[in-house]
N, C-alpha and C. Protein backbone atom coordinates (compact mmCIF):
# COMPACT_ATOMS: atom_id res chain seq x y z
N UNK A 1 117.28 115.95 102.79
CA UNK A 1 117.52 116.71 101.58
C UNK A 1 116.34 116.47 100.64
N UNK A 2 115.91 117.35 100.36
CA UNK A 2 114.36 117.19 99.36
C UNK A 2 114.93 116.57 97.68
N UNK A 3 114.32 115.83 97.58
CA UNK A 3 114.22 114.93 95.97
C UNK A 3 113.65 115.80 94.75
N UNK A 4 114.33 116.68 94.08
CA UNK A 4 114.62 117.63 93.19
C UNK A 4 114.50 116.89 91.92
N UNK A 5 115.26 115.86 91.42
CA UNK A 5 116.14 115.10 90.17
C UNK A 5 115.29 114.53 90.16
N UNK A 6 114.75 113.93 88.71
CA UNK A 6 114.86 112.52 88.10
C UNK A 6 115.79 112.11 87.54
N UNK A 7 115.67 110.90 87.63
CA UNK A 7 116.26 109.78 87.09
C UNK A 7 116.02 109.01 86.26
N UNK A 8 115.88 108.60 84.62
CA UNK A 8 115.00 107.79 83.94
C UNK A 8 116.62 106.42 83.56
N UNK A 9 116.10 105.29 83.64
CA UNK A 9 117.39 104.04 83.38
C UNK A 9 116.59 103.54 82.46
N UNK A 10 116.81 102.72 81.79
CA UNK A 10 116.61 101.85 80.99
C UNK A 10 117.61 100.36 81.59
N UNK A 11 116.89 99.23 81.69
CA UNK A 11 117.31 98.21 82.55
C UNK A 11 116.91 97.03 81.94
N UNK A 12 117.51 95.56 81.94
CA UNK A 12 116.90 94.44 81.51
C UNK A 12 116.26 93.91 82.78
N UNK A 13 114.50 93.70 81.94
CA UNK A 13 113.58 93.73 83.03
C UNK A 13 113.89 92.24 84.18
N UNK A 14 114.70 91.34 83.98
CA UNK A 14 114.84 90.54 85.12
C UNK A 14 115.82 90.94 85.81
N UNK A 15 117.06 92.14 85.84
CA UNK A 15 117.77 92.64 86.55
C UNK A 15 116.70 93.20 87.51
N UNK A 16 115.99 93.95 86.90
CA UNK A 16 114.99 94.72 88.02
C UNK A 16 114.37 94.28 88.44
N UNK A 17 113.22 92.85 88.17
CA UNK A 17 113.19 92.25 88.88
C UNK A 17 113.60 91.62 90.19
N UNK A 18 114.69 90.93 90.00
CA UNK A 18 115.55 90.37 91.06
C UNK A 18 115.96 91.34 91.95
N UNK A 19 116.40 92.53 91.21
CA UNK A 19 116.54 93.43 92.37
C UNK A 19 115.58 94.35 93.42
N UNK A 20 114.71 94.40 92.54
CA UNK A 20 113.34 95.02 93.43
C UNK A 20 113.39 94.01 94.68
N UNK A 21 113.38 93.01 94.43
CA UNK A 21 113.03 91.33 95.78
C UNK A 21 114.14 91.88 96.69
N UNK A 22 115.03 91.76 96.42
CA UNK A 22 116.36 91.96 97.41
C UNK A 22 115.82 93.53 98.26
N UNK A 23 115.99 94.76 97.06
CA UNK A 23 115.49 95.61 97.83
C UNK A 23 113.94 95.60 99.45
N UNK A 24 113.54 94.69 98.72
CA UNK A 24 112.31 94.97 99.28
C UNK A 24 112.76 94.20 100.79
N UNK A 25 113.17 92.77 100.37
CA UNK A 25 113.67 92.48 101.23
C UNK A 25 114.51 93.34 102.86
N UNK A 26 114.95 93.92 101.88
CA UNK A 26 116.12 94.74 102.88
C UNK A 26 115.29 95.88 103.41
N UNK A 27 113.92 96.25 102.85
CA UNK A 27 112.95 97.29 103.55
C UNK A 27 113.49 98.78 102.63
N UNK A 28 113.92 98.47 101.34
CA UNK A 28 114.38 100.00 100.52
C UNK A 28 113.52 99.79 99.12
N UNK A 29 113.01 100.95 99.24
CA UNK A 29 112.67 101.29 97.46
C UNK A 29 113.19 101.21 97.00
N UNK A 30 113.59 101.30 95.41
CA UNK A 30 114.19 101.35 94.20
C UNK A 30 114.74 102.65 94.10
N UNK A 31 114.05 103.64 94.64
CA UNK A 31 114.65 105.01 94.98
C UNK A 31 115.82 105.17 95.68
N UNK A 32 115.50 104.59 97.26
CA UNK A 32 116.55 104.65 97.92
C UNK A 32 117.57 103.51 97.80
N UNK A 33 117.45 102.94 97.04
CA UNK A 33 118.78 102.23 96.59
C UNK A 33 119.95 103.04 95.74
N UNK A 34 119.14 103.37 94.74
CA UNK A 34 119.65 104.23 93.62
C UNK A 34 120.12 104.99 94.48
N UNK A 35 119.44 106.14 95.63
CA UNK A 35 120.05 107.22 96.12
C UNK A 35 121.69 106.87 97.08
N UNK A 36 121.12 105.62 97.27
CA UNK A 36 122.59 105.45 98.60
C UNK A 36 123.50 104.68 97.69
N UNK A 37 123.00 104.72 96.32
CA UNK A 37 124.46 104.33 95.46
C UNK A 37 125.32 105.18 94.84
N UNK A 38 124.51 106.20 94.92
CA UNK A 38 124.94 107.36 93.96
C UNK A 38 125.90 108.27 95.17
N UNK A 39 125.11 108.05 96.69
CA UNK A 39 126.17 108.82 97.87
C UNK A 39 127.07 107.82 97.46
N UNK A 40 127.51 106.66 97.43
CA UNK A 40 128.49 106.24 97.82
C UNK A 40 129.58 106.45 96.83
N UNK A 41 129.01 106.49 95.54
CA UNK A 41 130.04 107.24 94.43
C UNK A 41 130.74 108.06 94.44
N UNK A 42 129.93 109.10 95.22
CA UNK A 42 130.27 110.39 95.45
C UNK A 42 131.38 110.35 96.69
N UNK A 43 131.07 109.74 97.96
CA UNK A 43 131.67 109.46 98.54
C UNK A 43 133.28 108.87 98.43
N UNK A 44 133.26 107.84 97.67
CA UNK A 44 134.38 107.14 97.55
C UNK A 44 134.95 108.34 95.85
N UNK A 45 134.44 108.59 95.28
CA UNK A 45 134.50 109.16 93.96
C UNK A 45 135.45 108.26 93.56
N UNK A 46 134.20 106.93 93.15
CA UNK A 46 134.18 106.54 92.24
C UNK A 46 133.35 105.38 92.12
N UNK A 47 133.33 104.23 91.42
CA UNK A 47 132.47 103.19 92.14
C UNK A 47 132.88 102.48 93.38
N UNK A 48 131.64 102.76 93.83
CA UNK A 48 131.68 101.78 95.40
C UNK A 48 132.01 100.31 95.54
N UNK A 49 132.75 99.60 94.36
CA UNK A 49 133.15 97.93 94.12
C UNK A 49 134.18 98.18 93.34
N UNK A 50 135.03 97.10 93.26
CA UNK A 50 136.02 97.12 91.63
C UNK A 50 135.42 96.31 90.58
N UNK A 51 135.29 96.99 89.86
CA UNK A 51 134.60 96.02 88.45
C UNK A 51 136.04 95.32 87.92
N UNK A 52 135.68 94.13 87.40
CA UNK A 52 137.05 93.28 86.94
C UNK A 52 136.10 91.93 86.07
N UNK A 53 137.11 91.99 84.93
CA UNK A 53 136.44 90.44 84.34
C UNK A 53 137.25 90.04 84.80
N UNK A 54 136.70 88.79 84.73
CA UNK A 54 137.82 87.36 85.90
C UNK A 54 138.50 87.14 84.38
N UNK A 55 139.66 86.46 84.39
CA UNK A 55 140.62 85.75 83.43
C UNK A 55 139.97 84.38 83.34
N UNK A 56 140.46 83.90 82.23
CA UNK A 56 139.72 82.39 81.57
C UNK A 56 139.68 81.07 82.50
N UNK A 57 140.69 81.09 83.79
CA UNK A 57 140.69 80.31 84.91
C UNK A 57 139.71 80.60 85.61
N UNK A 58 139.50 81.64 86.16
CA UNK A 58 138.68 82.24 86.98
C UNK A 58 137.17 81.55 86.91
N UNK A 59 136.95 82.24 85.31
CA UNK A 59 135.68 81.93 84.89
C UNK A 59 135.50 80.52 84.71
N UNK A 60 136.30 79.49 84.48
CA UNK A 60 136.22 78.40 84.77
C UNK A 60 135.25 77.66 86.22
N UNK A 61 136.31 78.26 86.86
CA UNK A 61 135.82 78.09 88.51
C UNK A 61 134.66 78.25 89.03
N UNK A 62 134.36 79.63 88.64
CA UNK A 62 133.40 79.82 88.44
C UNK A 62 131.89 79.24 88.06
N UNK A 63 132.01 78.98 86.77
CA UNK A 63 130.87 78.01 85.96
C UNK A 63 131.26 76.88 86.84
N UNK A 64 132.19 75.92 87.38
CA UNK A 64 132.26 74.92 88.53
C UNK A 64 131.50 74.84 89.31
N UNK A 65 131.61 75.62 89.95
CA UNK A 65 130.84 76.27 91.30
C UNK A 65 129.47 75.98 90.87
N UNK A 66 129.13 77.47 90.50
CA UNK A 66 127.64 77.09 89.50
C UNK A 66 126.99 75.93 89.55
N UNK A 67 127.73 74.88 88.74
CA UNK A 67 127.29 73.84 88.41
C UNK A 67 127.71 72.57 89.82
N UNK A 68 128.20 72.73 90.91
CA UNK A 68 128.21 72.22 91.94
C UNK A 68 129.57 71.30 91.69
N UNK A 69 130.21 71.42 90.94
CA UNK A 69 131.25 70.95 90.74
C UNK A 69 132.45 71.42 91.51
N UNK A 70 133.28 70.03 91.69
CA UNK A 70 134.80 70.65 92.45
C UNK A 70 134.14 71.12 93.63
N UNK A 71 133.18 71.36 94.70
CA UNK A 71 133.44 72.12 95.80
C UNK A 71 133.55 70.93 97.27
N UNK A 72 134.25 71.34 98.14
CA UNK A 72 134.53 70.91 99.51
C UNK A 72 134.00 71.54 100.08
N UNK A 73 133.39 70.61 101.47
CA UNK A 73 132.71 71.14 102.54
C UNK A 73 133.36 70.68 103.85
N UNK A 74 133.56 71.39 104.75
CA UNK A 74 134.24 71.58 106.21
C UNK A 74 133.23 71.27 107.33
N UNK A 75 133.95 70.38 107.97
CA UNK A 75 132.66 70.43 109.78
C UNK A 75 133.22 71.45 110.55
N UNK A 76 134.59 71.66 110.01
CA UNK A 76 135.42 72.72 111.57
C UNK A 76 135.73 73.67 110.91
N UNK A 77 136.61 74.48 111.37
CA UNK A 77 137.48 75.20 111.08
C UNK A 77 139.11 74.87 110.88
N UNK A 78 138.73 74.11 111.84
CA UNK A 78 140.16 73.23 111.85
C UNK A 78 140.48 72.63 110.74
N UNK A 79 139.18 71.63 110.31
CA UNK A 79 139.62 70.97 108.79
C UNK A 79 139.85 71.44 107.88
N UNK A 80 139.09 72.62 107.72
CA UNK A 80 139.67 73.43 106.60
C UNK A 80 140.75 74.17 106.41
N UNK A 81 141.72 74.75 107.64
CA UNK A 81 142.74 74.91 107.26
C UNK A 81 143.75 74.24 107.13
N UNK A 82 143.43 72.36 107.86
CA UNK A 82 143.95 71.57 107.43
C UNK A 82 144.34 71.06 105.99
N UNK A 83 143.52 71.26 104.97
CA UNK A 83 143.19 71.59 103.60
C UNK A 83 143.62 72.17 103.31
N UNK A 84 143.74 73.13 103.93
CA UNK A 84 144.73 74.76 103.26
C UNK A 84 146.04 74.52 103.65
N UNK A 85 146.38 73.86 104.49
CA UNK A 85 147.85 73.51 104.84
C UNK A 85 148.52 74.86 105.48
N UNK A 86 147.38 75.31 106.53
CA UNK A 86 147.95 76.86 107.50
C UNK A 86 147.70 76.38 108.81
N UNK A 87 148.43 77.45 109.25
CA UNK A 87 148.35 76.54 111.08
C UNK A 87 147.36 76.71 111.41
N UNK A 88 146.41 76.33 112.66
CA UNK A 88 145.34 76.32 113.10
C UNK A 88 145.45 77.96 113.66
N UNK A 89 144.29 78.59 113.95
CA UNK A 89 143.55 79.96 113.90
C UNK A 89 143.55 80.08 115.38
């Protein structure tokens, strides 16, 4: 399909940053990112994710994480659902 439209965004320049890397990474322009986000809008009609603020626990956990706090690490699979207290998989 021939590229007709512009597009002008206005963006905070370390969003675009970071994301140009990823793109590039992945072998896509900034174009075709934008373009296969905008199919997928269209597609799903509506956004392609659920946007949600986390609740005040959440975000807790969160900043945890982040900060390397509170997390467990597993050798198996086994142990970890041992942890979880579910039957083995």
């Amino acid at each position: 399909m021939p590229k007709t439209d512009t597009l002008t965004v206005r963006i905070d320049p370390k969003v675009k940053k970071n994301a140009m890397k990823i793109f590039e990474k992945m072998g896509m322009t900034a174009s075709e990112a934008v373009t296969l986000y905008f199919t997928q809008v269209s597609a799903e009609k509506g956004l392609p994710f659920r946007p949600h603020i986390p609740n005040a626990g959440t975000e807790r956990v969160i900043q945890e994480a982040m900060a390397g706090k509170n997390l467990k690490s597993f050798d198996t699979l086994k142990d970890l659902l041992k942890d979880l207290e579910l039957p083995d998989a």
